[in-house]
Protein backbone atom coordinates (compact mmCIF):
# COMPACT_ATOMS: atom_id res chain seq x y z
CA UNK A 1 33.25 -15.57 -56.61
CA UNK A 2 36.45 -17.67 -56.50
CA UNK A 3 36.97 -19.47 -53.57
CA UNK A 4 40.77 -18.69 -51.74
CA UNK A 5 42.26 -22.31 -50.82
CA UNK A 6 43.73 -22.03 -47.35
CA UNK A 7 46.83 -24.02 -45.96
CA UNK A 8 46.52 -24.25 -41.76
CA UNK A 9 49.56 -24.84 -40.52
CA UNK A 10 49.57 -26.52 -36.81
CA UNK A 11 46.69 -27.80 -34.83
CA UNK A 12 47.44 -26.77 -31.47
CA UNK A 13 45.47 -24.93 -28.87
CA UNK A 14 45.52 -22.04 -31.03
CA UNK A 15 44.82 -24.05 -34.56
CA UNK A 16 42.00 -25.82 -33.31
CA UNK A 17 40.45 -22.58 -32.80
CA UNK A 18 41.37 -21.26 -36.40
CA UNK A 19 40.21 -24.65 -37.57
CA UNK A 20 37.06 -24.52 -35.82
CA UNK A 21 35.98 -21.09 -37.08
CA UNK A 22 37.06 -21.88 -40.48
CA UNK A 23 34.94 -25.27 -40.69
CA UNK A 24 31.91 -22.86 -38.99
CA UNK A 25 32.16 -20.15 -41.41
CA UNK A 26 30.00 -20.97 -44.39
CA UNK A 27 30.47 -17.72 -46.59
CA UNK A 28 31.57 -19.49 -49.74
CA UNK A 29 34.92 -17.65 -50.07
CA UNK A 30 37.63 -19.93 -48.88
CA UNK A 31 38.24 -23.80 -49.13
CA UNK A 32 40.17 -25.33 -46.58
CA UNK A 33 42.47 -27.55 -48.87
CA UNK A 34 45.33 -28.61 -45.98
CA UNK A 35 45.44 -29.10 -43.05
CA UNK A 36 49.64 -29.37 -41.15
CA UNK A 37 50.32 -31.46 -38.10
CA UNK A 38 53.64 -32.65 -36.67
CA UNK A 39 51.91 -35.93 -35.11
CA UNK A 40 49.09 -37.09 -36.86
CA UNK A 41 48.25 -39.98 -35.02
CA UNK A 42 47.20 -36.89 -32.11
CA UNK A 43 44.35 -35.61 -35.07
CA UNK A 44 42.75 -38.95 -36.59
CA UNK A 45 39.39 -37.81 -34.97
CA UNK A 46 39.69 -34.55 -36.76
CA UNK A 47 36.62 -34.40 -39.39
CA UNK A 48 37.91 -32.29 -42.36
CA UNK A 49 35.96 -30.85 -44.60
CA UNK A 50 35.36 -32.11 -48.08
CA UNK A 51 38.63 -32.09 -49.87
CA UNK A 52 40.98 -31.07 -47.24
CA UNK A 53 43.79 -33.37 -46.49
CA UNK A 54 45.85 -33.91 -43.02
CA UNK A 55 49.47 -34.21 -43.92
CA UNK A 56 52.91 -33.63 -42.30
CA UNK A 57 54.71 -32.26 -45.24
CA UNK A 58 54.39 -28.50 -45.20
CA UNK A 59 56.41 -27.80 -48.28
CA UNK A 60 53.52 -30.01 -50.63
CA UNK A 61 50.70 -28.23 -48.68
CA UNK A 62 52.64 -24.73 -48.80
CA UNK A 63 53.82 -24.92 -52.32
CA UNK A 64 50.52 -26.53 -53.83
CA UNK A 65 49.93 -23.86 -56.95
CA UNK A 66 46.00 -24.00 -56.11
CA UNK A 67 46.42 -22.77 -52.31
CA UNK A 68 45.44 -19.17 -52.05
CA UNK A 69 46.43 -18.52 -48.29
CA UNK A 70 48.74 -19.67 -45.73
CA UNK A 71 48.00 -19.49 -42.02
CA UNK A 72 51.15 -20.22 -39.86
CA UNK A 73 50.46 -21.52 -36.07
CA UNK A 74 53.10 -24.12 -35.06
CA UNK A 75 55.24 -23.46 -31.97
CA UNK A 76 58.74 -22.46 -32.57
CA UNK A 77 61.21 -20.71 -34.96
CA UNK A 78 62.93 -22.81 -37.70
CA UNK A 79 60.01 -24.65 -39.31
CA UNK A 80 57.97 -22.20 -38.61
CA UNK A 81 60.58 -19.11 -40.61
CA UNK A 82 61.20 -21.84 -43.10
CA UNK A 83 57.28 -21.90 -44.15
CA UNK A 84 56.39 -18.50 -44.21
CA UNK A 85 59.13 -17.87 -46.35
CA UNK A 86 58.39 -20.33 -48.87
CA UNK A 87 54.75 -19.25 -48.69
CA UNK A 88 55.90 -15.36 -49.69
CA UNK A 89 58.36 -16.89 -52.38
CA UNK A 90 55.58 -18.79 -53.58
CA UNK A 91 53.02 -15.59 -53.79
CA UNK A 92 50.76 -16.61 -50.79
């Protein structure tokens, strides 16, 4: 089975909860390879998994070729319209 690489963008109230479950869930089928924050220096306690990286550049974690997946949970409309559509125009 091939894992699906997952992009998580924001680590709010709501993507610490999608974060959390991912990081719980040990099925095998996903790999969470990003990780998006707008203030990183609020997540340097964060443990990620094994190969996941915390960055603040969501076009190199959205456009990646070997992400599978993006999840899209920042507040607001422009970054936020700006990702997804990149994701779709890059087949995510």
């Amino acid at each position: 089975m091939n894992n699906k690489r997952i992009t998580l963008l924001g680590l709010g109230t709501i993507g610490q909860v999608v974060f959390d479950e991912l990081v719980a869930s040990t099925n095998g089928a996903w790999q969470l390879a990003w990780v998006v924050v707008k203030h990183p220096e609020r997540h340097q306690t964060v443990l990620l998994p094994t190969g996941a990286q915390l960055t603040t550049d969501w076009r190199r974690a959205v456009e990646d070729p070997t992400v599978d997946v993006v999840i899209e949970l920042i507040g607001g409309i422009g970054v936020a319209k700006e990702a997804v559509t990149s994701a779709l125009l890059h087949g995510k």
